[in-house]
C-alpha atoms as a PDB file:
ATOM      1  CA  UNK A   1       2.313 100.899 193.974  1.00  0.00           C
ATOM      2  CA  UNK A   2      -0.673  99.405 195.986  1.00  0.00           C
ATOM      3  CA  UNK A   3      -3.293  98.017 193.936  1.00  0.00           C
ATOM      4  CA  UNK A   4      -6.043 100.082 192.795  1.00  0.00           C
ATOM      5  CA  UNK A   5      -8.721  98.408 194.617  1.00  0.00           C
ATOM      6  CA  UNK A   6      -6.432  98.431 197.567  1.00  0.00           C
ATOM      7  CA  UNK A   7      -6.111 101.986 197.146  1.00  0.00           C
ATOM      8  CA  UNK A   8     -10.070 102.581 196.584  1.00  0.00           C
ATOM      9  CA  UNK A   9     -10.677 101.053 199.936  1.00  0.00           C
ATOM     10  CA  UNK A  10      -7.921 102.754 201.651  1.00  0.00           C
ATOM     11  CA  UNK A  11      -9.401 106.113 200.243  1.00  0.00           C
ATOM     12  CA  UNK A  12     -12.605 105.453 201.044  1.00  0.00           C
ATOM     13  CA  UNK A  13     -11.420 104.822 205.168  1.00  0.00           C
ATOM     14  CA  UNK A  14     -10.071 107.921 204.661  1.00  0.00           C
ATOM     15  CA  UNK A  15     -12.690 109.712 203.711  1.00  0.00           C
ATOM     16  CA  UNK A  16     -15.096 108.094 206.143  1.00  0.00           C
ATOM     17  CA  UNK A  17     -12.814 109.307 209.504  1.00  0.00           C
ATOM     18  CA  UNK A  18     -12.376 112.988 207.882  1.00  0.00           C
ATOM     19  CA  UNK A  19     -16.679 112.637 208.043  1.00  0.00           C
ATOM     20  CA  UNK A  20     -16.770 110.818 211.220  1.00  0.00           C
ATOM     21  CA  UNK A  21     -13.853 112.878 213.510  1.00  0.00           C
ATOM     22  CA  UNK A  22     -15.793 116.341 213.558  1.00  0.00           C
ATOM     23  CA  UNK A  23     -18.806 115.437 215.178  1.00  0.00           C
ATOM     24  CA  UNK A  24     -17.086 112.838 217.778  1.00  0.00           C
ATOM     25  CA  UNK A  25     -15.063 115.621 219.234  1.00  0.00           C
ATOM     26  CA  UNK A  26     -17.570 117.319 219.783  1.00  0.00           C
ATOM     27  CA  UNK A  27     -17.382 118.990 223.308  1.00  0.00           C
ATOM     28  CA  UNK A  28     -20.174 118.479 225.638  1.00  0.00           C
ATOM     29  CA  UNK A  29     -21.501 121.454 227.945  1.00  0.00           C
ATOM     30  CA  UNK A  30     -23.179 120.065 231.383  1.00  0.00           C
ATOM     31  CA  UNK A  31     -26.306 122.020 232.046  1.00  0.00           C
ATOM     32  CA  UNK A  32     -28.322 121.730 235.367  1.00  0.00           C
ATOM     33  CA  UNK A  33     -31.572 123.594 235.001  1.00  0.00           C
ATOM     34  CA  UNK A  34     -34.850 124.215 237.488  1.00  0.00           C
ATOM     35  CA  UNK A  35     -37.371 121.655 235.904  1.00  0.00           C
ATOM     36  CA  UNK A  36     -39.537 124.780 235.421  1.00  0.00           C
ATOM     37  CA  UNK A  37     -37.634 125.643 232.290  1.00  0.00           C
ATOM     38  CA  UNK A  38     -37.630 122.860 230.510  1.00  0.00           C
ATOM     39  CA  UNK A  39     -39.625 124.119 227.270  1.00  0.00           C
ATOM     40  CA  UNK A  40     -37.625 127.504 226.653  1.00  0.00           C
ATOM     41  CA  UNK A  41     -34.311 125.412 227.501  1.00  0.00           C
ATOM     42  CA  UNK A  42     -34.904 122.967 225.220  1.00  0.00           C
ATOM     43  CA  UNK A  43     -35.486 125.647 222.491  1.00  0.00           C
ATOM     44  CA  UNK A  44     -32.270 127.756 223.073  1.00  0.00           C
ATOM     45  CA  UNK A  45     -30.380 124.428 223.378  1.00  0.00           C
ATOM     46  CA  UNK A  46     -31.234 123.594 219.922  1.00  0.00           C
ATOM     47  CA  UNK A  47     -30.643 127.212 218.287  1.00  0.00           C
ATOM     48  CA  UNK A  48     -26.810 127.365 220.689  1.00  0.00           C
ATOM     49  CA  UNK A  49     -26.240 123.577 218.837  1.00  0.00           C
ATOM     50  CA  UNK A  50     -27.180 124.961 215.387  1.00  0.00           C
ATOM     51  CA  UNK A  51     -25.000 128.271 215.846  1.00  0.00           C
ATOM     52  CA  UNK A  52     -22.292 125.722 217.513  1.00  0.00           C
ATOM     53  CA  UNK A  53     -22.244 122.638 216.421  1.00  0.00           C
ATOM     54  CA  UNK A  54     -18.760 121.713 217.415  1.00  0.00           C
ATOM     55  CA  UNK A  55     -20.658 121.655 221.372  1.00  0.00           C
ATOM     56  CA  UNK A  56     -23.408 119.660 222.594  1.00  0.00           C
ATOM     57  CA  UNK A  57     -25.165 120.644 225.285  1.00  0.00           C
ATOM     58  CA  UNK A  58     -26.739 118.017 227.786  1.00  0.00           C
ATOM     59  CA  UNK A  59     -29.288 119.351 230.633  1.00  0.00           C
ATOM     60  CA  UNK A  60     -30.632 117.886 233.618  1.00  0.00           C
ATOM     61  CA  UNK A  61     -33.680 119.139 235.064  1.00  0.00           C
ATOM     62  CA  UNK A  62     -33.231 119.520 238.705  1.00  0.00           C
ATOM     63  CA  UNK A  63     -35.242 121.358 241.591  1.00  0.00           C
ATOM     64  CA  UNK A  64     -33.428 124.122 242.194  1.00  0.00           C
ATOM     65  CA  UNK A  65     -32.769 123.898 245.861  1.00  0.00           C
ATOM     66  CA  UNK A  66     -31.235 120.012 245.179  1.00  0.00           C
ATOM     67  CA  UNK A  67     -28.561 121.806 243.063  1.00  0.00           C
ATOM     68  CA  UNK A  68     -26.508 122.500 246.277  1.00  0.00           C
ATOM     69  CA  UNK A  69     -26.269 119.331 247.609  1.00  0.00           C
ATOM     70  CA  UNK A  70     -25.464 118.231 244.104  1.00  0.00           C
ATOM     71  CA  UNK A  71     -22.580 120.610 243.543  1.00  0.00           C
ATOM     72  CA  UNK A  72     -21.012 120.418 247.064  1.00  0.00           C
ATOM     73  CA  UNK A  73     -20.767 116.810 246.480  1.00  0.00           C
ATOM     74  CA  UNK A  74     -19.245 117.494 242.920  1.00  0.00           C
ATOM     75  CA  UNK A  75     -21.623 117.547 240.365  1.00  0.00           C
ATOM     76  CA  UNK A  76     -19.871 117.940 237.305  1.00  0.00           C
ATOM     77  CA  UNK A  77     -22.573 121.021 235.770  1.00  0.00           C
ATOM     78  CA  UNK A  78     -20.386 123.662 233.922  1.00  0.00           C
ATOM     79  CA  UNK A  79     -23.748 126.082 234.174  1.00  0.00           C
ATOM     80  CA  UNK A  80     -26.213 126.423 236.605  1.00  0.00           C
ATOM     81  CA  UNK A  81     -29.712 127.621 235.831  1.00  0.00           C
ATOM     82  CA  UNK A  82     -31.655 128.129 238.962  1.00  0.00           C
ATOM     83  CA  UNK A  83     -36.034 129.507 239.345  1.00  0.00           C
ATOM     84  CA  UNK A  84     -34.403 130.925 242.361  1.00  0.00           C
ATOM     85  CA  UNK A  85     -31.291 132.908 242.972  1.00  0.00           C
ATOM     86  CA  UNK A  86     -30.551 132.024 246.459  1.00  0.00           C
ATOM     87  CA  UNK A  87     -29.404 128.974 246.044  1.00  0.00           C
ATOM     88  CA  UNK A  88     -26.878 129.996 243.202  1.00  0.00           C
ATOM     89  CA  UNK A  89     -25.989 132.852 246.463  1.00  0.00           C
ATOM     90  CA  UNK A  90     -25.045 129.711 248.236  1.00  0.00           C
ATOM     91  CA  UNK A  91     -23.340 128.113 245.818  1.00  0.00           C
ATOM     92  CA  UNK A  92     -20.999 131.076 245.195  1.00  0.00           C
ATOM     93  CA  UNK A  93     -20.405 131.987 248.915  1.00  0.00           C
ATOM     94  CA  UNK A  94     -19.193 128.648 249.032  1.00  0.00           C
ATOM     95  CA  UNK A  95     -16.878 129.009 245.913  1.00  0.00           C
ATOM     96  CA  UNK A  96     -18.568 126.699 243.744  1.00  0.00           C
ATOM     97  CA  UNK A  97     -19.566 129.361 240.927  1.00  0.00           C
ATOM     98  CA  UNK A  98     -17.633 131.359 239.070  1.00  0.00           C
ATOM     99  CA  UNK A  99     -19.553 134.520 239.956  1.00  0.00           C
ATOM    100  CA  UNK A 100     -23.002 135.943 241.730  1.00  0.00           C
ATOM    101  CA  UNK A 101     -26.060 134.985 239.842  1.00  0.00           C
ATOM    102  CA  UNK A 102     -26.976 136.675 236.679  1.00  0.00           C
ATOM    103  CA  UNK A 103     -30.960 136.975 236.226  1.00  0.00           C
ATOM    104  CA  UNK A 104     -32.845 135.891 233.193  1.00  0.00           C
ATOM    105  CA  UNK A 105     -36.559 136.737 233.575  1.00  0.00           C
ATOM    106  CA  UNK A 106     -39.022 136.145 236.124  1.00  0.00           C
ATOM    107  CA  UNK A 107     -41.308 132.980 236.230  1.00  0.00           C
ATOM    108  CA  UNK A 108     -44.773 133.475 236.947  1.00  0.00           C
ATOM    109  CA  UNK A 109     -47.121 130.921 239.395  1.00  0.00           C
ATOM    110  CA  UNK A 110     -50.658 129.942 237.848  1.00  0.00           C
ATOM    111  CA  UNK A 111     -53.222 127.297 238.860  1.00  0.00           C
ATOM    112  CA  UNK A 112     -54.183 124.041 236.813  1.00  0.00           C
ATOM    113  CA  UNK A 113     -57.436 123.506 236.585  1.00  0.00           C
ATOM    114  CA  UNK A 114     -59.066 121.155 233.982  1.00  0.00           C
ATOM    115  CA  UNK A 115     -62.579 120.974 233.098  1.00  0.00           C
ATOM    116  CA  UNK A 116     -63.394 123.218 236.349  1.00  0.00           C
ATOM    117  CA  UNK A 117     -64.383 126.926 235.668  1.00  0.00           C
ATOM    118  CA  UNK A 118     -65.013 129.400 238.787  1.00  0.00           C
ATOM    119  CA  UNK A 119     -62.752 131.519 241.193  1.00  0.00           C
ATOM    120  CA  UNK A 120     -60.095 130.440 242.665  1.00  0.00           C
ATOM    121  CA  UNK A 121     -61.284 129.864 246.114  1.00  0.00           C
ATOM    122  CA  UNK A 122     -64.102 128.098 244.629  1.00  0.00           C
ATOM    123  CA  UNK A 123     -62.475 125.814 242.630  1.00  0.00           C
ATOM    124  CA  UNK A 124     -59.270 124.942 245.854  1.00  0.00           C
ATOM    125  CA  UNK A 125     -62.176 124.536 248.151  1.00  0.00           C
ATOM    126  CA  UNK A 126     -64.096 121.917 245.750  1.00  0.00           C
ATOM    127  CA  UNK A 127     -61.068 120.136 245.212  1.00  0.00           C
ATOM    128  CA  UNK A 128     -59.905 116.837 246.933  1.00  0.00           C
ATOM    129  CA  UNK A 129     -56.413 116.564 245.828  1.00  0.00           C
ATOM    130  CA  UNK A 130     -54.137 120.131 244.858  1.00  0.00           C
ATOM    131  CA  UNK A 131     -50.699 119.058 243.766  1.00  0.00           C
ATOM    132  CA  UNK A 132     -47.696 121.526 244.217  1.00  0.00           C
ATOM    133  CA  UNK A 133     -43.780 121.142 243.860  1.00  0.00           C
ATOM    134  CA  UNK A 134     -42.103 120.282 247.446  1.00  0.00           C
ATOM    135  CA  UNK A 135     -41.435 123.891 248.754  1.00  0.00           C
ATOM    136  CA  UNK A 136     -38.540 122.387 250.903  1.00  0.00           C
ATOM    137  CA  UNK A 137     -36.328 122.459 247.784  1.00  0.00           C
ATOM    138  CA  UNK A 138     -38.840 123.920 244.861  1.00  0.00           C
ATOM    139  CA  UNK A 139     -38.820 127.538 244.574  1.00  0.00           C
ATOM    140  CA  UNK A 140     -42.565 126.773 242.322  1.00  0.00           C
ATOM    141  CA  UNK A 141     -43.511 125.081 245.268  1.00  0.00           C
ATOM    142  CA  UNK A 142     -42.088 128.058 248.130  1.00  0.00           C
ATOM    143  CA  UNK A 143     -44.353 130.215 246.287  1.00  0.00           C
ATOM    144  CA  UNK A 144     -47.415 127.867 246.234  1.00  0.00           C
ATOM    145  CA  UNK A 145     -47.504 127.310 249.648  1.00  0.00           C
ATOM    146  CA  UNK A 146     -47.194 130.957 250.904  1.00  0.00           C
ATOM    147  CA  UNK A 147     -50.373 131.739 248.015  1.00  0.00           C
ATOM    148  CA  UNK A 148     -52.305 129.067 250.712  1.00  0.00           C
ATOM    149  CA  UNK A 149     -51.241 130.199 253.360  1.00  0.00           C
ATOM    150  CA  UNK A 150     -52.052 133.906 252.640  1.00  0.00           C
ATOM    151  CA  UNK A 151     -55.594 133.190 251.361  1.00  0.00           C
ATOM    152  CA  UNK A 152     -56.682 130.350 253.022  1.00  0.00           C
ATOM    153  CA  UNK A 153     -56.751 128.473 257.172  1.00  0.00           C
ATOM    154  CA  UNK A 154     -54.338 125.698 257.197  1.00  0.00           C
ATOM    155  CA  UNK A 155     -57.190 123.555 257.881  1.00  0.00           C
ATOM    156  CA  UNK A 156     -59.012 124.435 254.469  1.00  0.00           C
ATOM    157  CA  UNK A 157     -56.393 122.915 252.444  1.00  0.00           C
ATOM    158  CA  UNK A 158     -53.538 121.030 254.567  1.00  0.00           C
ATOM    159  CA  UNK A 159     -55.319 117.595 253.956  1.00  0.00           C
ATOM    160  CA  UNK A 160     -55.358 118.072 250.013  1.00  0.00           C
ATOM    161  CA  UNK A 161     -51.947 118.848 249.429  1.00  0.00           C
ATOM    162  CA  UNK A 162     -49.837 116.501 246.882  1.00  0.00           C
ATOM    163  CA  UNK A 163     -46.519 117.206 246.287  1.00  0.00           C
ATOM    164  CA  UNK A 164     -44.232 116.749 243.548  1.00  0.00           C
ATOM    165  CA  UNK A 165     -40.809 116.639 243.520  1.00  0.00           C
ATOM    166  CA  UNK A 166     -40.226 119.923 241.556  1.00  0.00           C
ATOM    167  CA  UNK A 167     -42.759 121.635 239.680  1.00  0.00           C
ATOM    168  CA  UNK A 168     -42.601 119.369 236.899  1.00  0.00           C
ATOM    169  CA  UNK A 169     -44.003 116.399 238.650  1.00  0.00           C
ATOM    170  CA  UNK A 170     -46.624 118.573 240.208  1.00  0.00           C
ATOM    171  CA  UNK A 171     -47.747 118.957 236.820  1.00  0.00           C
ATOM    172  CA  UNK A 172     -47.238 115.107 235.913  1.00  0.00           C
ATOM    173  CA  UNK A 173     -50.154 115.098 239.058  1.00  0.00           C
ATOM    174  CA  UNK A 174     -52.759 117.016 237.466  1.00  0.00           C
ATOM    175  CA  UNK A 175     -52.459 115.767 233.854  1.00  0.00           C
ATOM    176  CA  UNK A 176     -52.837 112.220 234.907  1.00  0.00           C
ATOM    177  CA  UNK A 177     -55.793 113.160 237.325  1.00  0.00           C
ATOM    178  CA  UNK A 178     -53.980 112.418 240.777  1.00  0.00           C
ATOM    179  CA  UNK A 179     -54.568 116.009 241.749  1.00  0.00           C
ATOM    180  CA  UNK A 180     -57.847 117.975 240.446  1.00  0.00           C
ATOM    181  CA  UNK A 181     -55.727 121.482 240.270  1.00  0.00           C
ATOM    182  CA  UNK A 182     -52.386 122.198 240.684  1.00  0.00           C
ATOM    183  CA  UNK A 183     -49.528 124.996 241.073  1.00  0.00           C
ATOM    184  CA  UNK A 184     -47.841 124.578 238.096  1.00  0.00           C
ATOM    185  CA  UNK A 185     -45.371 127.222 236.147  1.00  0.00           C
ATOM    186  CA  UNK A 186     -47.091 129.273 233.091  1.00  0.00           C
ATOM    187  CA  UNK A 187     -44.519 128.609 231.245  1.00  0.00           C
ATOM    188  CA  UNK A 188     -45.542 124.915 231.713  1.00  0.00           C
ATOM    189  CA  UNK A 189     -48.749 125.413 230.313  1.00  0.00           C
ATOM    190  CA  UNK A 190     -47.929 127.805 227.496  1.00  0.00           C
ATOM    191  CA  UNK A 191     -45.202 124.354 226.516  1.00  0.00           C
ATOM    192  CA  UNK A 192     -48.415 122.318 226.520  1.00  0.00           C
ATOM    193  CA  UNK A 193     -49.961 124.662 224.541  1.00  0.00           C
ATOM    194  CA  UNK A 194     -53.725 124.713 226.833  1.00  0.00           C
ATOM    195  CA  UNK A 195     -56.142 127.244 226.177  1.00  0.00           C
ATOM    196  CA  UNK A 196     -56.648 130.030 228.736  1.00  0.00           C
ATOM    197  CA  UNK A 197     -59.915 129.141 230.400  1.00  0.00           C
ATOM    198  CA  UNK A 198     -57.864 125.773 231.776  1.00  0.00           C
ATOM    199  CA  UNK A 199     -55.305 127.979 234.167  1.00  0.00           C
ATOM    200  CA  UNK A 200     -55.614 130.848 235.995  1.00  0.00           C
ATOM    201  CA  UNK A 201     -52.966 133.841 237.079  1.00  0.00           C
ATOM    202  CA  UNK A 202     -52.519 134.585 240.406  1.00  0.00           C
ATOM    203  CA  UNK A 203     -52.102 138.223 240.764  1.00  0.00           C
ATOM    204  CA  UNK A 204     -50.898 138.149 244.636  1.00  0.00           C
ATOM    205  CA  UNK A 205     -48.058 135.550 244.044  1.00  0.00           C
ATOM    206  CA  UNK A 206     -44.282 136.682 244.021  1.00  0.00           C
ATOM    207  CA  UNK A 207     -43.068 136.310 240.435  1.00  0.00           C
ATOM    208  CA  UNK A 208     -39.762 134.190 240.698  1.00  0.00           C
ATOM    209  CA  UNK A 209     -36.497 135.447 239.727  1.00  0.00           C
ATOM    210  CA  UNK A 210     -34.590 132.973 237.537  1.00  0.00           C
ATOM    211  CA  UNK A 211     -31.126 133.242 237.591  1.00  0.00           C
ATOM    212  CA  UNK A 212     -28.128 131.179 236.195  1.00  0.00           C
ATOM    213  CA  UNK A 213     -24.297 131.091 236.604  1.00  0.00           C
ATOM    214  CA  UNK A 214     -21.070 129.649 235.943  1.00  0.00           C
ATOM    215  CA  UNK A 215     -19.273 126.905 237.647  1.00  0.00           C
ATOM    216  CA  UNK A 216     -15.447 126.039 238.376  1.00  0.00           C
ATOM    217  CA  UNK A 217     -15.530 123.537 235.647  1.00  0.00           C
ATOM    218  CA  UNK A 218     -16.759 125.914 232.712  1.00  0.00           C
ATOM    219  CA  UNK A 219     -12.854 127.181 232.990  1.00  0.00           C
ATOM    220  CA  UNK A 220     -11.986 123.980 231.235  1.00  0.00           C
ATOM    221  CA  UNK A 221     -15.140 123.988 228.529  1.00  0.00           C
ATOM    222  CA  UNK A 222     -15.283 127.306 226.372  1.00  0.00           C
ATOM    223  CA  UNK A 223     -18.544 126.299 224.884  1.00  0.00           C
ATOM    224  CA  UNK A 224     -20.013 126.691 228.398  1.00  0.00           C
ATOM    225  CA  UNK A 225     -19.149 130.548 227.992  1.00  0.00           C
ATOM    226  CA  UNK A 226     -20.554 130.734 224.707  1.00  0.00           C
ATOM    227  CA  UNK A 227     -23.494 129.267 226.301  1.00  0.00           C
ATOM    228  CA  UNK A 228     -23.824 131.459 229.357  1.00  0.00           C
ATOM    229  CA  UNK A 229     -23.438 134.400 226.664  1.00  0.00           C
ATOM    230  CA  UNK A 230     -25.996 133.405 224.210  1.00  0.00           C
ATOM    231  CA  UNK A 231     -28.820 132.836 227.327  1.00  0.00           C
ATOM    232  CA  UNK A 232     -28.520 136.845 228.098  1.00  0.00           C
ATOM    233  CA  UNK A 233     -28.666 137.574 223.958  1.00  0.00           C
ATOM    234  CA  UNK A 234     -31.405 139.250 222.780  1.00  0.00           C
ATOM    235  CA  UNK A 235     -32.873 135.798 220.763  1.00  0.00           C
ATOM    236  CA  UNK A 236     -33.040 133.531 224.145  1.00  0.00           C
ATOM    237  CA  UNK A 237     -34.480 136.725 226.265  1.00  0.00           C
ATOM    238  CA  UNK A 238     -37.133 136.650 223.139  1.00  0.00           C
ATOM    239  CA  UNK A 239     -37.910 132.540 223.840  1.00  0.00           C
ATOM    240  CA  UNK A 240     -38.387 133.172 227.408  1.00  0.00           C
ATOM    241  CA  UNK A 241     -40.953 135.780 226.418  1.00  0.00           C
ATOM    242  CA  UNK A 242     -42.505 133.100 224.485  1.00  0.00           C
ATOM    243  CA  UNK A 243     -43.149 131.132 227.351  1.00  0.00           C
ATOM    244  CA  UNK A 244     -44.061 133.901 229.721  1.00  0.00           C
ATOM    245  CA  UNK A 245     -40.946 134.810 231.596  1.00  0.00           C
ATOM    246  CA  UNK A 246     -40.762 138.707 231.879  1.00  0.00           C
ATOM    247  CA  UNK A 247     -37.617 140.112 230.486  1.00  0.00           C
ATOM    248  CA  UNK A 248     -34.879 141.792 233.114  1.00  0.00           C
ATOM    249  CA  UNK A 249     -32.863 142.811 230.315  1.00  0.00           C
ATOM    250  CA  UNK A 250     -33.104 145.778 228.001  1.00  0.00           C
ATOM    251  CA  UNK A 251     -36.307 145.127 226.601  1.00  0.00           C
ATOM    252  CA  UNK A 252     -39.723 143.925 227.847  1.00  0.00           C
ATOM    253  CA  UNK A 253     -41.049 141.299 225.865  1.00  0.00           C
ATOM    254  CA  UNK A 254     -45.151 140.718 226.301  1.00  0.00           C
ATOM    255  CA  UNK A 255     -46.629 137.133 227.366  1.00  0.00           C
ATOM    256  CA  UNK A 256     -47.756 135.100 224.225  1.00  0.00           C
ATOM    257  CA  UNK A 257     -50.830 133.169 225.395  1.00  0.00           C
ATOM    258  CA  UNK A 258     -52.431 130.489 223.564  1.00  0.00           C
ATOM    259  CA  UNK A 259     -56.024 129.927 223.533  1.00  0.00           C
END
């Protein structure tokens, strides 16, 4: 018979790896999501780790068009969420997803513009800097550019152009005054909570398809099923809405603006 001290202590190991060994196995689920997302994202990831805790999800926040070169030299992302479907296209002619993109919603454009008031044209033309994302690789930033190009001579705003490297960083340019407006995601704006009068909507520009999909490597992670599952449910389509990405599911949820 061990001691009784002896056996306190051994009980009380015990008990401490029964506490412990739950949440250190729990399995991870790669994300790779368009920087564009970031606020909703972060919101369903928290809801899918409450509903699941055995998983935890980890995201990166990648420009869309960099997650091809990022898969094809093997990324190890288990789901892909893309502001444009093409790439995931790509990806899955080259047998690198599971299956053809799924859409989510559709991303809307909007200008930035801080403590400046007036149209549009006005307020591109007065400005000296105009940040976008880098439309080589940011859908955000595809968009942007053809906006410019259909309202405006190269010459009127080729020499103000800063670019970030996905539409995140374009916004990173505006807030700390390196660009006076900038082509920025609403749902950007609606995360940062600004009123109204400081962006505007640009009726003319394509609304982006967002799209995600499954990878190879989810066939070795079931959480990253549950995950793809619970991003086309019903409470994720109704975040989204929150942060003004129009439904392609079922039902149409309307924009919630803050002012």
């Amino acid at each position: 018979m061990l001691p009784l001290k002896l056996r306190l202590t051994l009980s009380l190991v015990l008990l401490a790896i029964s506490v412990v060994a739950p949440v250190s196995a729990r399995e991870t689920i790669h994300v790779a999501v368009a920087s564009s997302l970031r606020g909703p994202l972060e919101e369903i990831r928290t809801q899918f780790e409450q509903r699941h805790p055995e998983y935890r999800v980890t995201v990166a926040y990648v420009a869309s068009g960099k997650l091809v070169a990022q898969m094809t030299h093997g990324a190890p992302y288990q789901l892909l969420v893309s502001a444009e479907p093409r790439y995931l296209d790509i990806l899955y002619a080259r047998d690198l997803t599971l299956a053809a993109p799924v859409p989510i919603g559709y991303g809307e454009l909007v200008l930035w513009h801080p403590d400046q008031a007036g149209t549009i044209e006005h307020m591109i033309e007065q400005a000296d800097f105009v940040a976008l994302a880098q439309p080589k690789h940011a859908p955000y930033g595809q968009v942007a550019l053809a906006y410019l190009q259909r309202h405006f001579s190269h010459e009127r705003y080729a020499d103000k152009l800063v670019y970030g490297d996905n539409v995140a960083q374009a916004a990173h340019r505006v807030h700390v005054g390196a660009a006076d407006v900038g082509f920025v995601a609403l749902a950007q704006v609606l995360e940062l909570g600004l009123p109204s009068s400081a962006y505007s909507h640009l009726p003319t520009a394509a609304k982006l398809p967002q799209a995600i999909a499954l990878t190879h490597q989810a066939k070795q992670n079931s959480g990253a099923q549950l995950l793809y599952d619970f991003m086309l449910a019903s409470e994720s389509q109704q975040i989204l809405a929150t942060f003004g990405y129009q439904s392609t599911i079922a039902q149409e949820f309307a924009y919630v603006t803050s002012d």
